[in-house]
C-alpha atoms as a PDB file:
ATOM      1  CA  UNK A   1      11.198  10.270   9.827  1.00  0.00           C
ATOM      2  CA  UNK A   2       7.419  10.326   9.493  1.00  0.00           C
ATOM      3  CA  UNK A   3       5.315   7.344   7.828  1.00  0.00           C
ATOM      4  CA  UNK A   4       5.188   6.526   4.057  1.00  0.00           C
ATOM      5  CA  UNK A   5       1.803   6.565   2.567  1.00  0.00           C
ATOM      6  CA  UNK A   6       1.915   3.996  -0.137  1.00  0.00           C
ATOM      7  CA  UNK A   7      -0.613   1.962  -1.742  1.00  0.00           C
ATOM      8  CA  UNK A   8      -0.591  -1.353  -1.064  1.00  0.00           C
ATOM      9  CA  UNK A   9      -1.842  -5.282  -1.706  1.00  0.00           C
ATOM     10  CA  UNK A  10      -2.688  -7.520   0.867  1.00  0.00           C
ATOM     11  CA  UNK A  11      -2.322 -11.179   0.837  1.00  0.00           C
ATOM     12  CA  UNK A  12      -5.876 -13.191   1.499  1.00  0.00           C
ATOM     13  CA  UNK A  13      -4.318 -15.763   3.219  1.00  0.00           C
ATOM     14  CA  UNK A  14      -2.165 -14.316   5.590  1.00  0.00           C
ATOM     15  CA  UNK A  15      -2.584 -10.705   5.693  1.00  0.00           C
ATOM     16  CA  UNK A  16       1.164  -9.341   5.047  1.00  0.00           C
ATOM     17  CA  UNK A  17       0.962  -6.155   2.984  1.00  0.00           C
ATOM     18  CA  UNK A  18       2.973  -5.522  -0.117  1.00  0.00           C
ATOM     19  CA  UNK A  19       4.081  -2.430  -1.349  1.00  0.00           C
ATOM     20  CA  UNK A  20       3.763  -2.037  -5.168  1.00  0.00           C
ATOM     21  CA  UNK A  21       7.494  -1.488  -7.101  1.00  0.00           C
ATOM     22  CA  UNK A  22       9.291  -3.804  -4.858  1.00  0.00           C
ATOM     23  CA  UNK A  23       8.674  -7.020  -6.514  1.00  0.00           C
ATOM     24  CA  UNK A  24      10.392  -9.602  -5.822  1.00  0.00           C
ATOM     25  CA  UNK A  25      10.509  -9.524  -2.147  1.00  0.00           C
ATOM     26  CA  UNK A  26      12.999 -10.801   0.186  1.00  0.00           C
ATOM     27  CA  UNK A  27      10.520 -13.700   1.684  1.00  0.00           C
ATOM     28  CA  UNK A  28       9.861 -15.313  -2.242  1.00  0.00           C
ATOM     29  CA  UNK A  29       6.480 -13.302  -2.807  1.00  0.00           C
ATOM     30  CA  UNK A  30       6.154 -11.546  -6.271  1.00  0.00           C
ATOM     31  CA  UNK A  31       3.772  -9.130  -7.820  1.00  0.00           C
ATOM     32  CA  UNK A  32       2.412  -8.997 -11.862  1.00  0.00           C
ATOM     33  CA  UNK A  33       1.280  -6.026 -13.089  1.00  0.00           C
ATOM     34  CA  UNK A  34      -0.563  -5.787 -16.263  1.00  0.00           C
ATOM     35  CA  UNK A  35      -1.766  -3.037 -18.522  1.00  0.00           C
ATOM     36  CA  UNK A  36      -4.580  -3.396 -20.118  1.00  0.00           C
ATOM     37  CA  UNK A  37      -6.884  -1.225 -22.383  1.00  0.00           C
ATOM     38  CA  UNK A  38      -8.693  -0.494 -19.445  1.00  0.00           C
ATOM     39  CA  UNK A  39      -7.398  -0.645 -16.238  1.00  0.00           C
ATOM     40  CA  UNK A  40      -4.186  -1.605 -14.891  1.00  0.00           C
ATOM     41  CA  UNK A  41      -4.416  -5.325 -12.945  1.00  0.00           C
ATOM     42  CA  UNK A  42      -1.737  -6.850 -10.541  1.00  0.00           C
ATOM     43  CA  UNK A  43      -1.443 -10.693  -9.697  1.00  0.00           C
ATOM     44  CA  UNK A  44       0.337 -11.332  -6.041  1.00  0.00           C
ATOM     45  CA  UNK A  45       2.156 -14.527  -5.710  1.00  0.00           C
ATOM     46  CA  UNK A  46       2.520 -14.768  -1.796  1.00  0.00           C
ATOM     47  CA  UNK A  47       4.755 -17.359  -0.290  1.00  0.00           C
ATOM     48  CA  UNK A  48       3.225 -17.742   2.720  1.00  0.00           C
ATOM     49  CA  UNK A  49       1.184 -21.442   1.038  1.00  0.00           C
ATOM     50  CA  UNK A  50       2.908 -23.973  -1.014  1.00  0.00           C
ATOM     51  CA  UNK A  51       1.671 -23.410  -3.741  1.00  0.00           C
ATOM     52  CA  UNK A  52       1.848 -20.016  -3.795  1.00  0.00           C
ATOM     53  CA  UNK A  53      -1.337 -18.213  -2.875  1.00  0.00           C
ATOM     54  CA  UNK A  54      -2.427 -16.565  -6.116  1.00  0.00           C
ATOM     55  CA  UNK A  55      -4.747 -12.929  -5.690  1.00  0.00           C
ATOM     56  CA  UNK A  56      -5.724 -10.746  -8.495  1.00  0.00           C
ATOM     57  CA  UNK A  57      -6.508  -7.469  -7.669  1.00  0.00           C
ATOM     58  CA  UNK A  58      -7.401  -3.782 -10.063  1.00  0.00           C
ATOM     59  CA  UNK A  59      -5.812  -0.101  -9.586  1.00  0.00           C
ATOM     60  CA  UNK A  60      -9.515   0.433  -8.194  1.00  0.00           C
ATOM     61  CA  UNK A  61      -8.677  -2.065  -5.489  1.00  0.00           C
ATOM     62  CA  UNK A  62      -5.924  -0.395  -4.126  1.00  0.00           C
ATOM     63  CA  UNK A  63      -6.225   1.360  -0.986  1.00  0.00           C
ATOM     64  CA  UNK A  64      -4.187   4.077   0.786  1.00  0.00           C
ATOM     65  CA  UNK A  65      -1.542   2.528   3.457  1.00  0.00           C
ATOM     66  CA  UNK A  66       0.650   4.256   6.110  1.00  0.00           C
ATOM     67  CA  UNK A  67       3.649   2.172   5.709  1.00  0.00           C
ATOM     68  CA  UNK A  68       6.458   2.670   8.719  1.00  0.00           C
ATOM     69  CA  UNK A  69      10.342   2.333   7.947  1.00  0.00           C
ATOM     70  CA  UNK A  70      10.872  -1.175   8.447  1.00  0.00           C
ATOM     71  CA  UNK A  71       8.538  -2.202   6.271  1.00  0.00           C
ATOM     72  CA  UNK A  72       9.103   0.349   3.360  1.00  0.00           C
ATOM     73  CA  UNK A  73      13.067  -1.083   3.513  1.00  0.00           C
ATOM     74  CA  UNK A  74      11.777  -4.857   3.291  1.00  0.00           C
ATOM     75  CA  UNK A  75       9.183  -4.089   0.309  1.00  0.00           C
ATOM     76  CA  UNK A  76       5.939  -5.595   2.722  1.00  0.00           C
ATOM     77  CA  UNK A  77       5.030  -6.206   6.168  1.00  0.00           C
ATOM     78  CA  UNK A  78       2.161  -7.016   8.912  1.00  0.00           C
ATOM     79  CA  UNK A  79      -0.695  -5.490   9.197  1.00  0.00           C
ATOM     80  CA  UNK A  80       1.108  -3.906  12.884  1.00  0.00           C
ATOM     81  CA  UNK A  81       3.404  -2.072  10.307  1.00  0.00           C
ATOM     82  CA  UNK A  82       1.718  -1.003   7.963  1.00  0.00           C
ATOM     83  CA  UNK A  83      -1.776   0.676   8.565  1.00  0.00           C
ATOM     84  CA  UNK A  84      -4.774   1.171   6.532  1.00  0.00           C
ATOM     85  CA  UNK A  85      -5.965   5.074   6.079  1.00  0.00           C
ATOM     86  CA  UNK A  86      -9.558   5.551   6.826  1.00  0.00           C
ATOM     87  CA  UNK A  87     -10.874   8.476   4.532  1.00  0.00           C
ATOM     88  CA  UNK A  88     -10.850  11.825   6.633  1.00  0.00           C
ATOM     89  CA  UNK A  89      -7.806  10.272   8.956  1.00  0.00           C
ATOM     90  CA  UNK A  90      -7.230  12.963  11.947  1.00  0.00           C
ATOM     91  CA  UNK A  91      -3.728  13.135   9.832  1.00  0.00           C
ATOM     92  CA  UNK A  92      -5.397  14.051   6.616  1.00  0.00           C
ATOM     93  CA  UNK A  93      -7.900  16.438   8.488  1.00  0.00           C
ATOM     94  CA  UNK A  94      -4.733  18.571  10.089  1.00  0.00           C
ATOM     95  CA  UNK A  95      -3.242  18.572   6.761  1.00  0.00           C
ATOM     96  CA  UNK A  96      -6.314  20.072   4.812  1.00  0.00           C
ATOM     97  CA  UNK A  97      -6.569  22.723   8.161  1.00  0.00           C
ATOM     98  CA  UNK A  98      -3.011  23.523   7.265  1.00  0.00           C
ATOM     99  CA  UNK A  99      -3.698  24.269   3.907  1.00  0.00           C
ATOM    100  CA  UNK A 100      -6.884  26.004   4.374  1.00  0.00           C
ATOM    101  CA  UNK A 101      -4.376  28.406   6.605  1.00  0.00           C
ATOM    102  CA  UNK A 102      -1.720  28.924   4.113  1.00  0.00           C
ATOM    103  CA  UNK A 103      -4.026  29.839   1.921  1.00  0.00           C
ATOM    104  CA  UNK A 104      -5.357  32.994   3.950  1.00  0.00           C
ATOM    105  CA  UNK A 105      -2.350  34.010   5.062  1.00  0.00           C
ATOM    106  CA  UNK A 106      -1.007  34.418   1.045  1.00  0.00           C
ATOM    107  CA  UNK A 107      -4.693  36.507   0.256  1.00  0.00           C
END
């Protein structure tokens, strides 16, 4: 099965990458999310400190993430499982090519 692409929040402190939706998560991390008038806002609670390393982050903040299928079942994972998405990825680049070609074909 091919990689998820998720978006994603990334601890300052130690780097392990949450997926947004699975909160709580298995290792005693938690994400907030908040609505606002505005914009939607997230607070990460990361276990990985005592207290609990506290990060605020904004839907603008989020960025794209390959996540692969160990991670997705645990909720998060290390930056060696789940991997940021440059813009214009050779993945998104054969995707748009295949498009471009279904599209002649059904002129």
């Amino acid at each position: 099965m091919p990689d998820r692409l998720r978006h994603c929040l990334e601890c300052p402190e130690c780097c392990t990458r949450y997926l947004i939706g699975f909160s709580p998560y298995q290792n005693g991390s938690y994400l907030l999310s908040f609505v606002t008038e505005s914009s939607e806002e997230y607070k990460l609670f990361c276990s990985c400190r005592r207290p609990p390393v506290c990060s605020r982050w904004n839907w603008n903040d989020l960025k794209t993430y390959s996540v692969s299928n160990g991670a997705f079942a645990r909720g998060y994972g290390e930056p060696d499982e789940i991997w940021l998405l440059r813009p214009n990825t050779d993945r998104e680049i054969g995707l748009n090519l295949n498009l471009a070609e279904e599209r002649k074909k059904n002129q």
